[in-house]
PDB file of N, CA and C in Angstrom:
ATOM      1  N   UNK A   1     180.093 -19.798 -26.298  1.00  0.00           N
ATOM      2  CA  UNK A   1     179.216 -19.469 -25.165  1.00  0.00           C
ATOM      3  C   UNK A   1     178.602 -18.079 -25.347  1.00  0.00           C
ATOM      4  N   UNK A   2     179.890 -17.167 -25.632  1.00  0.00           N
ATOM      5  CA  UNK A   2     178.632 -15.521 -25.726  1.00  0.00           C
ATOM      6  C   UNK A   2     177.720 -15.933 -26.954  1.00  0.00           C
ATOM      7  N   UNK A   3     177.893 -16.234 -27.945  1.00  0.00           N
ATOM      8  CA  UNK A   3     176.985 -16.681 -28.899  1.00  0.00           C
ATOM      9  C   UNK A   3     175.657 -17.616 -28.489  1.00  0.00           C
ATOM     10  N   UNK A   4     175.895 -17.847 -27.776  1.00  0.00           N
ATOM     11  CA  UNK A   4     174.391 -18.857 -26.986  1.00  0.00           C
ATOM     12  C   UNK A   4     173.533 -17.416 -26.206  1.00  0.00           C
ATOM     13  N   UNK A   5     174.040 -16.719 -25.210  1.00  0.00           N
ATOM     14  CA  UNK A   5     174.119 -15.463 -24.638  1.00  0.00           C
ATOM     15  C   UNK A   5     173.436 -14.573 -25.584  1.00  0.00           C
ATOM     16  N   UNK A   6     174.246 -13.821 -26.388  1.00  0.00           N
ATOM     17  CA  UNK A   6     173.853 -12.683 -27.329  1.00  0.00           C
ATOM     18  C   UNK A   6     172.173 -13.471 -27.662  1.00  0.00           C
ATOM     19  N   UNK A   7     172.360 -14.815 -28.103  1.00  0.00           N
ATOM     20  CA  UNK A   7     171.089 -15.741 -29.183  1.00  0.00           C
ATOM     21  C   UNK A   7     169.030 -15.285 -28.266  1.00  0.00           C
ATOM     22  N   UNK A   8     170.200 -15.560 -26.658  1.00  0.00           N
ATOM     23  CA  UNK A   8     169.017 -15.108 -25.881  1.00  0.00           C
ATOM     24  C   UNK A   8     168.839 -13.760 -25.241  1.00  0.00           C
ATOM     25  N   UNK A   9     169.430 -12.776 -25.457  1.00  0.00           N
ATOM     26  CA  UNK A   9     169.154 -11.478 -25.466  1.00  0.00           C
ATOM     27  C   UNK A   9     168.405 -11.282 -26.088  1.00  0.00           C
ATOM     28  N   UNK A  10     168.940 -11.652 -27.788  1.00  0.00           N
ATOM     29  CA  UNK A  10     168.108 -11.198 -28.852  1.00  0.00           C
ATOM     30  C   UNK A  10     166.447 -11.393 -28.813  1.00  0.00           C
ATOM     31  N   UNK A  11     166.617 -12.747 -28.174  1.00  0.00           N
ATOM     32  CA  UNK A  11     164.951 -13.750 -28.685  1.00  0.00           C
ATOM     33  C   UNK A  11     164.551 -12.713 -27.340  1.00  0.00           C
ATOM     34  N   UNK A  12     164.894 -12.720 -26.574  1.00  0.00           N
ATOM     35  CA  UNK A  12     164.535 -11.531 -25.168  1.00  0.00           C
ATOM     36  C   UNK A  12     163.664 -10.615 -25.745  1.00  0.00           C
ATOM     37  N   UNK A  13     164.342  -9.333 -26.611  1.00  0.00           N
ATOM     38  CA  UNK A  13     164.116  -8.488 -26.867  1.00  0.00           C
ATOM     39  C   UNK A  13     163.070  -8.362 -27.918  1.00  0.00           C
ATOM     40  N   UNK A  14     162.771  -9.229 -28.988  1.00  0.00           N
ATOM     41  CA  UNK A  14     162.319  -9.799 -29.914  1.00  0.00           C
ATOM     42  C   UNK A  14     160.687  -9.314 -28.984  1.00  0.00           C
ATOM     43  N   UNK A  15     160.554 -10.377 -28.095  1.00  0.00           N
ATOM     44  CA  UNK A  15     159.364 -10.898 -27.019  1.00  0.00           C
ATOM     45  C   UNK A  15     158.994  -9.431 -26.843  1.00  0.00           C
ATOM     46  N   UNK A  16     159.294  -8.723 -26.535  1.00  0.00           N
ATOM     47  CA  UNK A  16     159.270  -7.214 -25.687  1.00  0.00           C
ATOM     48  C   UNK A  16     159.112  -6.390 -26.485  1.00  0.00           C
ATOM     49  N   UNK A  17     159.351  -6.257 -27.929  1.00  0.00           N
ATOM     50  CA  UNK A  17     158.474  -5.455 -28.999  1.00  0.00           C
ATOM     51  C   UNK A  17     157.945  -5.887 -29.211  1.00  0.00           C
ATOM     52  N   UNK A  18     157.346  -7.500 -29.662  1.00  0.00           N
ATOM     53  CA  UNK A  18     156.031  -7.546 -29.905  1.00  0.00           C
ATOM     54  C   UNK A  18     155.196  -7.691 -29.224  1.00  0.00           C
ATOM     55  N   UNK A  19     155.361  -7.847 -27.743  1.00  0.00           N
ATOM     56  CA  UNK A  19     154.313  -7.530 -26.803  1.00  0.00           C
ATOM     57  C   UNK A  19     153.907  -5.850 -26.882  1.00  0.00           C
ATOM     58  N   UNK A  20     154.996  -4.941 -26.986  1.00  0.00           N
ATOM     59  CA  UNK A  20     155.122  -3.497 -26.827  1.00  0.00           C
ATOM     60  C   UNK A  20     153.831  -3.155 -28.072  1.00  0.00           C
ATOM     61  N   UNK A  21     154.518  -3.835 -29.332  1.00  0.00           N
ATOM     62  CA  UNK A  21     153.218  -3.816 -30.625  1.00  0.00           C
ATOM     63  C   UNK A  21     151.856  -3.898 -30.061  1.00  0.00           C
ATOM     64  N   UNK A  22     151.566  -5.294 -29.634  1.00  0.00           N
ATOM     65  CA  UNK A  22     150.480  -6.017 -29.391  1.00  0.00           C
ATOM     66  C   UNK A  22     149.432  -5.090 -28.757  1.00  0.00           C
ATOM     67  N   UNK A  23     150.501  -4.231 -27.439  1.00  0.00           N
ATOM     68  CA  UNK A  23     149.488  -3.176 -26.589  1.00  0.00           C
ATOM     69  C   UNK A  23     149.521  -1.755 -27.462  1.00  0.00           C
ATOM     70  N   UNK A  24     150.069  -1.727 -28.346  1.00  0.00           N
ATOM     71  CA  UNK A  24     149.588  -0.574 -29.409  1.00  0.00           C
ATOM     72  C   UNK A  24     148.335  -0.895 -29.973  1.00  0.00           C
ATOM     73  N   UNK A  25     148.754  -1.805 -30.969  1.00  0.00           N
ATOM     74  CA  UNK A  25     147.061  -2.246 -31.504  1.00  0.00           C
ATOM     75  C   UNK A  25     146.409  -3.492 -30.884  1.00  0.00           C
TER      76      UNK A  25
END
């Protein structure tokens, strides 16, 4: 179960720098 957990933090965070990128360039 934390392994399902941690899986969607990650993909979370993932989303949120490359949006963060996206509004750079």
């Amino acid at each position: 179960m934390s392994s399902i957990v941690i899986h969607v933090f990650v993909e979370l965070e993932a989303n949120v720098l490359v949006r963060n990128l996206q509004m750079l360039y």
